[in-house]
C-alpha atoms as a PDB file:
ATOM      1  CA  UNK A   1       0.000   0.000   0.000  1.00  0.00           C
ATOM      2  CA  UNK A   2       2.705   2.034   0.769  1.00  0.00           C
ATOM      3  CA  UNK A   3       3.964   2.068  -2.931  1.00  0.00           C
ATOM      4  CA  UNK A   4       0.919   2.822  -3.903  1.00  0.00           C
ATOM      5  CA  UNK A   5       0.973   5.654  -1.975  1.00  0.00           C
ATOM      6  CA  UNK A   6       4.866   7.043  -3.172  1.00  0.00           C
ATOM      7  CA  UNK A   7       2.889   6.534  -6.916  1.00  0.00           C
ATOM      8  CA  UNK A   8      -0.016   8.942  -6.247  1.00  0.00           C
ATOM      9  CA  UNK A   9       2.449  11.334  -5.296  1.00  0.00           C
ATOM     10  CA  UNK A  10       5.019  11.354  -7.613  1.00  0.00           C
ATOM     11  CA  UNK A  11       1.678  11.507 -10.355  1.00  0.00           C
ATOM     12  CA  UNK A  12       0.324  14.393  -8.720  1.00  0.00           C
ATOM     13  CA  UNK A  13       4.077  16.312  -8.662  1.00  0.00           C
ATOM     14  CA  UNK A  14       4.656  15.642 -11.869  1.00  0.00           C
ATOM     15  CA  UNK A  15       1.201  17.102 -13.195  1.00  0.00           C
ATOM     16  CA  UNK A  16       1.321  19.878 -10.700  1.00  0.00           C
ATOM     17  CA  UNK A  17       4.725  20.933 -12.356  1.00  0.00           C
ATOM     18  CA  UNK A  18       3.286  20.644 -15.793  1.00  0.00           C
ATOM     19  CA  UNK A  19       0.225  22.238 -15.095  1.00  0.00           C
ATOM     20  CA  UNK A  20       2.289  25.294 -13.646  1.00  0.00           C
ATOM     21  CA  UNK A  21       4.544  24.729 -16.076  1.00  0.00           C
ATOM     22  CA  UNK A  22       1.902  25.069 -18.600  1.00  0.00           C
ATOM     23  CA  UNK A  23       0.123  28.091 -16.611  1.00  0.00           C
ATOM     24  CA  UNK A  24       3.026  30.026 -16.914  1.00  0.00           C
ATOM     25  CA  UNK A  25       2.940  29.987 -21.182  1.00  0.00           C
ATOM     26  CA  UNK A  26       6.097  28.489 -21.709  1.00  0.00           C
ATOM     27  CA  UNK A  27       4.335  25.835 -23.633  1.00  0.00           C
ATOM     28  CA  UNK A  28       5.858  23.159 -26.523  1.00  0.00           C
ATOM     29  CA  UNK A  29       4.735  25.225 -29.530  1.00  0.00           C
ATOM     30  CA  UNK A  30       5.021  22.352 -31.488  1.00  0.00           C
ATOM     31  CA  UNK A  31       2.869  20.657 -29.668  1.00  0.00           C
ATOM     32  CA  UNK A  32      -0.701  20.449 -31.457  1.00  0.00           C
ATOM     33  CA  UNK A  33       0.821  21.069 -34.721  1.00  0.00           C
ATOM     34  CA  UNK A  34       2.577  17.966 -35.893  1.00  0.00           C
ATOM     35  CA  UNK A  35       1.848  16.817 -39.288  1.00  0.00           C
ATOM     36  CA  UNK A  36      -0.814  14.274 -39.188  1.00  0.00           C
ATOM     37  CA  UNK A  37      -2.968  16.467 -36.827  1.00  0.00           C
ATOM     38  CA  UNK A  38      -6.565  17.049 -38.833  1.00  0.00           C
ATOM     39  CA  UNK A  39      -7.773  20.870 -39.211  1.00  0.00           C
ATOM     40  CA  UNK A  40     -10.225  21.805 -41.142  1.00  0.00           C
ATOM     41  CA  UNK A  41     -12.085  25.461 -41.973  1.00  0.00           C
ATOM     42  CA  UNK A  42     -14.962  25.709 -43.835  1.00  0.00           C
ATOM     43  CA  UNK A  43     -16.702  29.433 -43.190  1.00  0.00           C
ATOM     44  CA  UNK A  44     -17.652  29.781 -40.216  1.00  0.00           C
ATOM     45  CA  UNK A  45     -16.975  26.254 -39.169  1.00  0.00           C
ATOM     46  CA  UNK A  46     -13.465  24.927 -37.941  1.00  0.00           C
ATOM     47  CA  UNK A  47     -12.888  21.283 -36.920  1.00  0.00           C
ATOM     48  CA  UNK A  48      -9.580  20.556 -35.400  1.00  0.00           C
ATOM     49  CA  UNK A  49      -7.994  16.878 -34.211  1.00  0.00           C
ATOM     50  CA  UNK A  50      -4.679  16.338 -32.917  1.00  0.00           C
ATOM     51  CA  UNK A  51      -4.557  12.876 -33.866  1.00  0.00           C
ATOM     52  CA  UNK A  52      -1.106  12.653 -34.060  1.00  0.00           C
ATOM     53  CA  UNK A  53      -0.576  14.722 -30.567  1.00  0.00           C
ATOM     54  CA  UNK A  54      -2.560  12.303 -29.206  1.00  0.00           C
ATOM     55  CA  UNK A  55      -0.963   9.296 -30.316  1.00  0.00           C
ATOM     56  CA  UNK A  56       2.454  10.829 -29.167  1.00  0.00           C
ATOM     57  CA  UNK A  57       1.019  11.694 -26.129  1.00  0.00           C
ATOM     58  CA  UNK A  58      -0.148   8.097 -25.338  1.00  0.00           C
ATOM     59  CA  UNK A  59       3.381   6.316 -26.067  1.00  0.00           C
ATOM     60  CA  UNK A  60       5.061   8.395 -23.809  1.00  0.00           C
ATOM     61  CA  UNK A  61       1.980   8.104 -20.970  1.00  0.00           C
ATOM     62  CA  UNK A  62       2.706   3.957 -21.854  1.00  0.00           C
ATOM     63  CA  UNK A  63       6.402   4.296 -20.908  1.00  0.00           C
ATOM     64  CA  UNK A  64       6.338   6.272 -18.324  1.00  0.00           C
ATOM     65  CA  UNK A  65       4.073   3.761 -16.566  1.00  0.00           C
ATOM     66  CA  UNK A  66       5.877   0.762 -17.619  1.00  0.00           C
ATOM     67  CA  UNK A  67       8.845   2.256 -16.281  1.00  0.00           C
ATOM     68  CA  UNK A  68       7.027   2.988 -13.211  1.00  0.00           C
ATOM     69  CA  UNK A  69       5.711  -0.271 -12.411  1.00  0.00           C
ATOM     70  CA  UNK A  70       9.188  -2.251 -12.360  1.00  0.00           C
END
């Protein structure tokens, strides 16, 4: 339980630095706009999809918590 516990914390660290992190502006401008990401503008209508942000965004997530779990 008590690993359990030293997980939940190091989770909520981490996001609390990247939320603040994120607060602050200094973003990864990048981020969002990697090829393979769908936008599309019609008029008045805009539909946008980070497909590829997403997918980049769940291998890392992946690792990070198979590296965790050893």
């Amino acid at each position: 339980m008590q690993d359990l516990g030293k997980l939940l914390f190091i989770v909520g660290l981490v996001l609390a630095v990247a939320g603040a992190w994120l607060w602050s502006g200094r973003s990864f401008g990048w981020l969002g706009r990697l090829p393979g990401d769908i936008a599309y503008q019609k008029g008045d209508f805009s539909f946008y999809f980070p497909a590829t942000t997403c997918i980049l965004i769940s291998v890392v997530l992946t690792l990070m918590a198979l590296f965790l779990r050893r």
